[in-house]
N, C-alpha and C. Protein backbone atom coordinates (compact mmCIF):
# COMPACT_ATOMS: atom_id res chain seq x y z
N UNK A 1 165.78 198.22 214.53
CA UNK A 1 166.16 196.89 214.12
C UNK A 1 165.09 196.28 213.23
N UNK A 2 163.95 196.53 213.82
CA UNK A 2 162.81 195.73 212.99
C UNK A 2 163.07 196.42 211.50
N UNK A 3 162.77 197.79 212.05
CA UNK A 3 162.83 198.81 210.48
C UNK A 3 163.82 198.39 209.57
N UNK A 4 165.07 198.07 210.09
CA UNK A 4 166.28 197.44 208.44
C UNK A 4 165.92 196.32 208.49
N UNK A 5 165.07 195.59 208.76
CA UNK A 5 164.65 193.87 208.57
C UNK A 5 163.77 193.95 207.55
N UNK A 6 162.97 195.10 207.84
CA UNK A 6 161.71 195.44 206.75
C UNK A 6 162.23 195.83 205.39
N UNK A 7 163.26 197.03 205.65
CA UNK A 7 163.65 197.55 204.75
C UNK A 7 164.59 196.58 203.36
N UNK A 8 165.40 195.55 204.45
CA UNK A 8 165.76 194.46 203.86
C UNK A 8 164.97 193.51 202.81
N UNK A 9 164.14 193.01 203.39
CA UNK A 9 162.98 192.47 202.91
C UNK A 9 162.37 192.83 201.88
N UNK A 10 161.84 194.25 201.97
CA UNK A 10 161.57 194.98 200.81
C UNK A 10 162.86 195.00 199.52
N UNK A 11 163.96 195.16 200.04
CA UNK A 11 164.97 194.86 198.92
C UNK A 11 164.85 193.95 198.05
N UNK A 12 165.17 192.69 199.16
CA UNK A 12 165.16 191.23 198.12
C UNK A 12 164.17 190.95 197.83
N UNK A 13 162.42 191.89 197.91
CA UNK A 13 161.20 191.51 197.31
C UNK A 13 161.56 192.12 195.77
N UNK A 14 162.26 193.50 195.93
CA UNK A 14 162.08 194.78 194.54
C UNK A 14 163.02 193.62 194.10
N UNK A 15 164.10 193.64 194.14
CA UNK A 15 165.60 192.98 193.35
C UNK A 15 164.39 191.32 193.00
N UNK A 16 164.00 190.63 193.79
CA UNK A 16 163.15 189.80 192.92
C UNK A 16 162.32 189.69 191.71
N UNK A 17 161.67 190.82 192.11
CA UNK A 17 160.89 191.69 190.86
C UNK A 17 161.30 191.72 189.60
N UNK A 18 162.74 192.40 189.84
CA UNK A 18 163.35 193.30 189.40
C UNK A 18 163.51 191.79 188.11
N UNK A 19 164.04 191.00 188.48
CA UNK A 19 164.34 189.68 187.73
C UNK A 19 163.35 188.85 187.09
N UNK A 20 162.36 188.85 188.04
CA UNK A 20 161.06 188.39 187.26
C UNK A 20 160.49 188.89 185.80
N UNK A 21 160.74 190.34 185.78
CA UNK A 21 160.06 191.15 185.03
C UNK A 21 160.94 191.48 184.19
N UNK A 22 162.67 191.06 184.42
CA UNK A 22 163.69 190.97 183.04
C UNK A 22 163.30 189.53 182.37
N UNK A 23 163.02 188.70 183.23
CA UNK A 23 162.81 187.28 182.60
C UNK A 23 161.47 187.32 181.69
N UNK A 24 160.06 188.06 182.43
CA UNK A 24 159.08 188.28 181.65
C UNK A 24 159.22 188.64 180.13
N UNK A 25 160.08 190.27 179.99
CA UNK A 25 160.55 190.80 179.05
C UNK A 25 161.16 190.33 178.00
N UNK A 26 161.84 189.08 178.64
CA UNK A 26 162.60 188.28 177.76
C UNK A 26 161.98 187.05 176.93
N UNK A 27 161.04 186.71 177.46
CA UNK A 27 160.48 185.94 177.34
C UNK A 27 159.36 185.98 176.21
N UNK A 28 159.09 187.58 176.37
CA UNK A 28 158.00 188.37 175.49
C UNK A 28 158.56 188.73 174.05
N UNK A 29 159.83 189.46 174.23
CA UNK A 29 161.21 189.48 173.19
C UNK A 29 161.09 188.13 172.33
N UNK A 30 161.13 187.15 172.96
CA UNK A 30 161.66 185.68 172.30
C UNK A 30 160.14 185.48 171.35
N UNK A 31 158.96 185.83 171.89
CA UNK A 31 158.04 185.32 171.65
C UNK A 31 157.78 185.89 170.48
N UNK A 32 157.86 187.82 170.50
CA UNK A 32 157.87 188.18 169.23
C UNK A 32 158.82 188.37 167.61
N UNK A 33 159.84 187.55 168.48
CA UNK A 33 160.76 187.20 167.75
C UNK A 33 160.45 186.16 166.92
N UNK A 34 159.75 185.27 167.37
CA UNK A 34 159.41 183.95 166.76
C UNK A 34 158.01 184.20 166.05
N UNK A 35 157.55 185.18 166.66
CA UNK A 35 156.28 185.53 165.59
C UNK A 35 156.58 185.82 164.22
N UNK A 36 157.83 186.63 164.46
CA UNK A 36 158.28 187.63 163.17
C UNK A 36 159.03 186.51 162.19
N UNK A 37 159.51 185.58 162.78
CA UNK A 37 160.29 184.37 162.05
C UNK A 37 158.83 183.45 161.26
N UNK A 38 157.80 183.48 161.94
CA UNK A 38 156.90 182.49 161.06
C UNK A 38 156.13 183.95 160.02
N UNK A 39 155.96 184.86 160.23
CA UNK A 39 155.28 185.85 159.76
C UNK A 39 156.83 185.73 158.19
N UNK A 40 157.69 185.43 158.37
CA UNK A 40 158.42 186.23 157.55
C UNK A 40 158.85 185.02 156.95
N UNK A 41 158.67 183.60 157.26
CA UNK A 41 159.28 182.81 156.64
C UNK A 41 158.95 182.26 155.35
N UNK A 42 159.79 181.83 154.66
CA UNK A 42 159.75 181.06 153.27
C UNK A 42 160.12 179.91 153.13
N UNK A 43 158.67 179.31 152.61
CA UNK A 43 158.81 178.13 152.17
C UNK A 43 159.36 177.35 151.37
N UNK A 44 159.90 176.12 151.46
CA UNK A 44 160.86 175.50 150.91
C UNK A 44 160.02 174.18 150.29
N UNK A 45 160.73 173.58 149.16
CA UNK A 45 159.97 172.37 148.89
C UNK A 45 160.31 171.15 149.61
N UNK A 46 159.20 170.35 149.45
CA UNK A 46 159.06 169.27 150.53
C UNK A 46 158.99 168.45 148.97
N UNK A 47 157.88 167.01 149.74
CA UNK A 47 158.09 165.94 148.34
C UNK A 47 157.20 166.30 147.71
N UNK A 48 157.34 166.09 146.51
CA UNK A 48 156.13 166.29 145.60
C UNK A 48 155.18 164.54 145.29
N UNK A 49 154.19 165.34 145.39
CA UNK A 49 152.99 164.23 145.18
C UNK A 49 152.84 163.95 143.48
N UNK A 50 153.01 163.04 142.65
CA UNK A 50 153.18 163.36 141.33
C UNK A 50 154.15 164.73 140.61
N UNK A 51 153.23 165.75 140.39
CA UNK A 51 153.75 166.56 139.72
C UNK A 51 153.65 167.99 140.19
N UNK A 52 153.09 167.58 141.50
CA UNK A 52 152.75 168.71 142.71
C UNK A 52 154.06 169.14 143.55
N UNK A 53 154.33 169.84 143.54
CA UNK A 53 155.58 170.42 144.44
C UNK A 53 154.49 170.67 146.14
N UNK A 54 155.31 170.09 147.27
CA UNK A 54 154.35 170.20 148.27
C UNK A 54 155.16 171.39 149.45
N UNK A 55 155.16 171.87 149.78
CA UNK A 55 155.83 172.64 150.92
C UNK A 55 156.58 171.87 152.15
N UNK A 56 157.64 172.07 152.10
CA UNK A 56 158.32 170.88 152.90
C UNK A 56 157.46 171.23 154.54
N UNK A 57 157.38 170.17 155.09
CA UNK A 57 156.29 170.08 156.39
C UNK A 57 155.29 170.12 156.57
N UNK A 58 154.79 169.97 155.23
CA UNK A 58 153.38 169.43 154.68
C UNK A 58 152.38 168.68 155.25
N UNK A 59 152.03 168.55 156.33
CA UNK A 59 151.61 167.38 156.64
C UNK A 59 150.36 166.34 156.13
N UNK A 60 150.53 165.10 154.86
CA UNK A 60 149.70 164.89 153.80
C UNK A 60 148.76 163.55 154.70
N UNK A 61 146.99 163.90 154.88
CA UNK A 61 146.41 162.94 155.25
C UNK A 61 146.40 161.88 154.16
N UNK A 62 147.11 160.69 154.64
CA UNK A 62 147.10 159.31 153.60
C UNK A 62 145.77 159.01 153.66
N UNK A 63 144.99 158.96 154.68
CA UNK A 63 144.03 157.88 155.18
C UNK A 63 142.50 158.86 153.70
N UNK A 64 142.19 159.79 153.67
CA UNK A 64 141.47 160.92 152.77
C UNK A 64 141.91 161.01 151.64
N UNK A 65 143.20 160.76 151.33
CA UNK A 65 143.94 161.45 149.95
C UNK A 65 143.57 160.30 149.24
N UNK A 66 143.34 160.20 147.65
CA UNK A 66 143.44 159.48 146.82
C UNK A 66 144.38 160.32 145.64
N UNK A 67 145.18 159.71 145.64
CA UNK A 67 145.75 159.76 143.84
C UNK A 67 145.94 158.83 143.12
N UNK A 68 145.31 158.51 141.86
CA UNK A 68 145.55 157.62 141.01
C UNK A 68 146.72 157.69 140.05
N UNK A 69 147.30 156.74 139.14
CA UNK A 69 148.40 157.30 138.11
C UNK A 69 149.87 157.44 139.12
N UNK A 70 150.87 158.82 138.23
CA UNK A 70 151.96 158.53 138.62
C UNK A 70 152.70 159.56 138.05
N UNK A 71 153.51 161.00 138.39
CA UNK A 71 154.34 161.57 137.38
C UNK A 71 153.03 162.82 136.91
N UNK A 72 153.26 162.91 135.42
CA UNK A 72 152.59 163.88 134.82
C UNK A 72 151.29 163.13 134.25
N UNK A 73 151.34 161.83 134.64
CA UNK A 73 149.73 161.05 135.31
C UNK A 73 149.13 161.30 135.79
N UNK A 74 149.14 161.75 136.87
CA UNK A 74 149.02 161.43 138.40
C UNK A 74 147.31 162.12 138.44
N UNK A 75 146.65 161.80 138.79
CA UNK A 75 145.07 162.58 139.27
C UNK A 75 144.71 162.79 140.73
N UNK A 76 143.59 163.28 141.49
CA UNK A 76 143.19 162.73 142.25
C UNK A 76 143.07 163.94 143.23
N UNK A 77 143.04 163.46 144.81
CA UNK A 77 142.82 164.43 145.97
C UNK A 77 143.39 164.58 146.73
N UNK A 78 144.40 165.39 147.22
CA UNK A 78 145.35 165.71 147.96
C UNK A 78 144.67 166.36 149.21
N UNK A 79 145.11 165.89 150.57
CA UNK A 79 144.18 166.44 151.80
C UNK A 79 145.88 166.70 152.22
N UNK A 80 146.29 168.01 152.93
CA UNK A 80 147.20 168.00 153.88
C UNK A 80 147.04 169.76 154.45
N UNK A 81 148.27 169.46 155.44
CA UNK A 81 147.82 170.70 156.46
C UNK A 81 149.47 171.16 156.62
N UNK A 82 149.48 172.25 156.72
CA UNK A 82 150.87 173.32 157.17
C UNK A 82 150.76 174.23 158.07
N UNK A 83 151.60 174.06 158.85
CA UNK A 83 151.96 175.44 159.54
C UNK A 83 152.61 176.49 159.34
N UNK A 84 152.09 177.46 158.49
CA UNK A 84 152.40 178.69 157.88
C UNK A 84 151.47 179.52 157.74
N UNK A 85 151.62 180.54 157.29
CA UNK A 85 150.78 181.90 156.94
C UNK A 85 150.01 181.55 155.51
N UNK A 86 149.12 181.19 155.69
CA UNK A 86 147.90 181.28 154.30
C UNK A 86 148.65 182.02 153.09
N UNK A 87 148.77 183.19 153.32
CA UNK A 87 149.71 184.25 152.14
C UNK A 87 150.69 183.43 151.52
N UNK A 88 151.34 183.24 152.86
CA UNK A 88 152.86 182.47 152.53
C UNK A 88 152.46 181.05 151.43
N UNK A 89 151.74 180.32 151.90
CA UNK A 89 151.47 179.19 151.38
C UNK A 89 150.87 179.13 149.66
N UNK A 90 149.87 180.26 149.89
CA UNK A 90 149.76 180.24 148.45
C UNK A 90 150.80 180.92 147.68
N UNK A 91 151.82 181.72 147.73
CA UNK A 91 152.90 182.59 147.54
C UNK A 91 153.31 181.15 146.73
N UNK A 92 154.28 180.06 147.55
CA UNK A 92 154.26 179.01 147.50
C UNK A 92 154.40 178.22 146.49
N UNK A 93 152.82 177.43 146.11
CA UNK A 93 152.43 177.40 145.35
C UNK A 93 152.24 178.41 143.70
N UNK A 94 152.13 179.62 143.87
CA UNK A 94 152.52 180.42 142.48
C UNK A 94 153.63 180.61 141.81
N UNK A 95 155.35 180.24 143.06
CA UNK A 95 156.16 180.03 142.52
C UNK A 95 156.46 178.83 142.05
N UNK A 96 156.25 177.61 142.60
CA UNK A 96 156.64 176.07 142.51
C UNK A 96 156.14 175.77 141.48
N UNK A 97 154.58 175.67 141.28
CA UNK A 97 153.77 175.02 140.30
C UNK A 97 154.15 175.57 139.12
N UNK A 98 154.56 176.81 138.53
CA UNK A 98 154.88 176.69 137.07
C UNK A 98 156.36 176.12 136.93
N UNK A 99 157.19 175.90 138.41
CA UNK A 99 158.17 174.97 137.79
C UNK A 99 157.84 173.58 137.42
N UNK A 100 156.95 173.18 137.75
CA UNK A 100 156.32 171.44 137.16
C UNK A 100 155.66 171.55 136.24
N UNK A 101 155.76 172.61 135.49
CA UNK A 101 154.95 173.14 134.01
C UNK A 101 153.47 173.38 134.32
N UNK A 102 152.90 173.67 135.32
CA UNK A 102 151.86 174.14 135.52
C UNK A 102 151.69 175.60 135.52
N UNK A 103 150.48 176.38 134.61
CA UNK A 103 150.07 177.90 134.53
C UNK A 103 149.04 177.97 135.05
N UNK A 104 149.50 178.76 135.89
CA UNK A 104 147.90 179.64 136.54
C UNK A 104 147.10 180.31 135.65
N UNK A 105 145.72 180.06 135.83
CA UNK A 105 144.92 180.55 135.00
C UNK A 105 143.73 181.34 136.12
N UNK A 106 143.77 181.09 137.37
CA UNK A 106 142.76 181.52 138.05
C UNK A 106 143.19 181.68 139.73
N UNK A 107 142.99 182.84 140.26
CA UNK A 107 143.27 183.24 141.71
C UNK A 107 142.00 183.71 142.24
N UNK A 108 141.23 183.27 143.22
CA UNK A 108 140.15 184.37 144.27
C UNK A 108 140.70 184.11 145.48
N UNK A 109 140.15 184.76 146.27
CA UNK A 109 140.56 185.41 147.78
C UNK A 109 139.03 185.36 148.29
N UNK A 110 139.06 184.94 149.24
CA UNK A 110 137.71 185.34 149.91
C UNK A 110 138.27 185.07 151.68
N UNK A 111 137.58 184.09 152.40
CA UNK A 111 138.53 183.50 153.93
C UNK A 111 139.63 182.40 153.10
N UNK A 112 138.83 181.41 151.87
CA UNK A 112 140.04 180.89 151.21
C UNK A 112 140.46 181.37 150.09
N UNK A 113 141.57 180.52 149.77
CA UNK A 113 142.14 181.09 148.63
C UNK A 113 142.13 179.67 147.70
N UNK A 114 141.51 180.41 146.32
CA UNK A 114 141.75 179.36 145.86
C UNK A 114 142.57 179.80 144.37
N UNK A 115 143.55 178.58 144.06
CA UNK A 115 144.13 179.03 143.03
C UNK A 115 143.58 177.94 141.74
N UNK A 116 143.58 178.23 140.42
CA UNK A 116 143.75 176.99 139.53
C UNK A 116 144.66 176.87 138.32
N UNK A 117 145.12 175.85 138.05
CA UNK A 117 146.02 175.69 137.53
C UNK A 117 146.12 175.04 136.68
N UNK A 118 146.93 175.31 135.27
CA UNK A 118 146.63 174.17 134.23
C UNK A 118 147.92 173.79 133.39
N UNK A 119 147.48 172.33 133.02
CA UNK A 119 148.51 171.39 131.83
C UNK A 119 147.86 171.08 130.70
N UNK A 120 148.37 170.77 129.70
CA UNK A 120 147.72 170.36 128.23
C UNK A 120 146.51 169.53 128.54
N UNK A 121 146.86 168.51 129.93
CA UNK A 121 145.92 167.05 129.61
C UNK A 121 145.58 167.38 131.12
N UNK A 122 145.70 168.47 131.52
CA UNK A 122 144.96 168.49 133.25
C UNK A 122 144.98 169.63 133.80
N UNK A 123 144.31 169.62 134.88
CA UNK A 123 143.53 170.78 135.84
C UNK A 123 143.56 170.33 137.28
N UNK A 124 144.87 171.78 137.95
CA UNK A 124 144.64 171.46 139.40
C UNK A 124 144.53 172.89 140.42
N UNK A 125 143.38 172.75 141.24
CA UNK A 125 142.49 173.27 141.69
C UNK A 125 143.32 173.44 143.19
N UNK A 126 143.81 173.94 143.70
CA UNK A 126 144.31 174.32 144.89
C UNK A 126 143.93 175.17 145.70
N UNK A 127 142.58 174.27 146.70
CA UNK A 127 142.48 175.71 148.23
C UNK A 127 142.58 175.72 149.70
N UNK A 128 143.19 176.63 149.96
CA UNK A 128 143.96 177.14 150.95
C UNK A 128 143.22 177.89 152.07
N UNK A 129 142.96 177.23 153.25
CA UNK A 129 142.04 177.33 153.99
C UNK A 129 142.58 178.22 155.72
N UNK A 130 142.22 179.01 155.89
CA UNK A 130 143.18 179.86 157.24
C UNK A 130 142.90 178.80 158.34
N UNK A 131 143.61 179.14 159.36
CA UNK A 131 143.42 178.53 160.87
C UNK A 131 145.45 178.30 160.82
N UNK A 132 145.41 177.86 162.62
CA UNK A 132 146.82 178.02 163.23
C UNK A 132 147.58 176.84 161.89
N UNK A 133 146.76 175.20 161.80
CA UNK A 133 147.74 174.94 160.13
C UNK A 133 146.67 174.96 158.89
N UNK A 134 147.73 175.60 157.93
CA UNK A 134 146.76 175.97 156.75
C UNK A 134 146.32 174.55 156.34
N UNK A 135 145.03 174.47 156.18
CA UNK A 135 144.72 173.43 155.21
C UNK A 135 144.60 173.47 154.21
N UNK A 136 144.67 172.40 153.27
CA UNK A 136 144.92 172.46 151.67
C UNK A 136 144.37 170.98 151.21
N UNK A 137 143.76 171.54 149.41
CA UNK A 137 142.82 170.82 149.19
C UNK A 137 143.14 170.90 148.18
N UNK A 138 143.77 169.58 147.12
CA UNK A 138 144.49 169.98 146.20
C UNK A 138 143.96 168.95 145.35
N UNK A 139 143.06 169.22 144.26
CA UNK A 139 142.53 168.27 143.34
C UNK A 139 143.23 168.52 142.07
N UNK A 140 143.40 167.35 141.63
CA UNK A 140 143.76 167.34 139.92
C UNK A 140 143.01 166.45 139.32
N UNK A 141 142.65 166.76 138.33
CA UNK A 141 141.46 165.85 137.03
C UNK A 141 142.09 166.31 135.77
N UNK A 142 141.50 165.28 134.61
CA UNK A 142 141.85 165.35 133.96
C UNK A 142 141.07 166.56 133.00
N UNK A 143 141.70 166.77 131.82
CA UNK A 143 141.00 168.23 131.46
C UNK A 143 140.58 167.80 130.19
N UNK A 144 139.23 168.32 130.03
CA UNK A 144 138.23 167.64 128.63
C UNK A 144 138.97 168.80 127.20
């Protein structure tokens, strides 16, 4: 009697298990699922700051940022942060910016990335900094 009480017991411990460790699995599934969704995703445009195309979910510090002007005016210092893949972000940026008539003239790689970029009457300097949200540092001046 004791022995099928035990044996019982031991059942609904394994069959507990048994569920725990489908739920674990699942859970692990979901997780690398969602890895593979930010690893793989593409960025979309958000608002543009002047003549800056920004990555939609951008998140832009007002309180740091200065821009002066307005349009294909516009100057100044762009502070904001994303949650995306560094790669991704500058990717990004190399497609967007020559749609606002901006040409790249300069790419390095090091931990950041920095890109630069140019207009007849200006120069903008874009770098791209790793960690969980990319930071970004996006100056435009005017060009002598």
């Amino acid at each position: 009697m004791i022995r099928r009480k035990f044996q019982a017991l031991m059942l609904v411990l394994v069959m507990g298990l048994s569920g725990v460790s489908a739920e674990f699995s699942s859970a692990q599934a979901a997780q690398k699922s969602s890895k593979k969704t930010t690893e793989n995703q593409i960025l979309k445009n958000g608002k543009s700051i002047g003549d800056v195309a920004m990555p939609a979910g951008a998140e832009v510090d007002t309180e740091d940022s200065l821009i002066l002007g307005n349009g294909s005016n516009a100057y100044g210092k762009i502070l904001a942060k994303v949650k995306a893949d560094q790669m991704k972000v500058a990717d990004y940026f190399k497609d967007h910016m020559p749609q606002e008539g901006w040409g790249l003239i300069s790419e390095m790689q090091d931990d950041d990335i920095l890109l630069t970029f140019q207009k007849p009457t200006r120069v903008a300097t874009i770098r791209i900094e790793r960690g969980s949200k990319v930071k970004l540092t996006i100056m435009v001046s005017p060009r002598n």
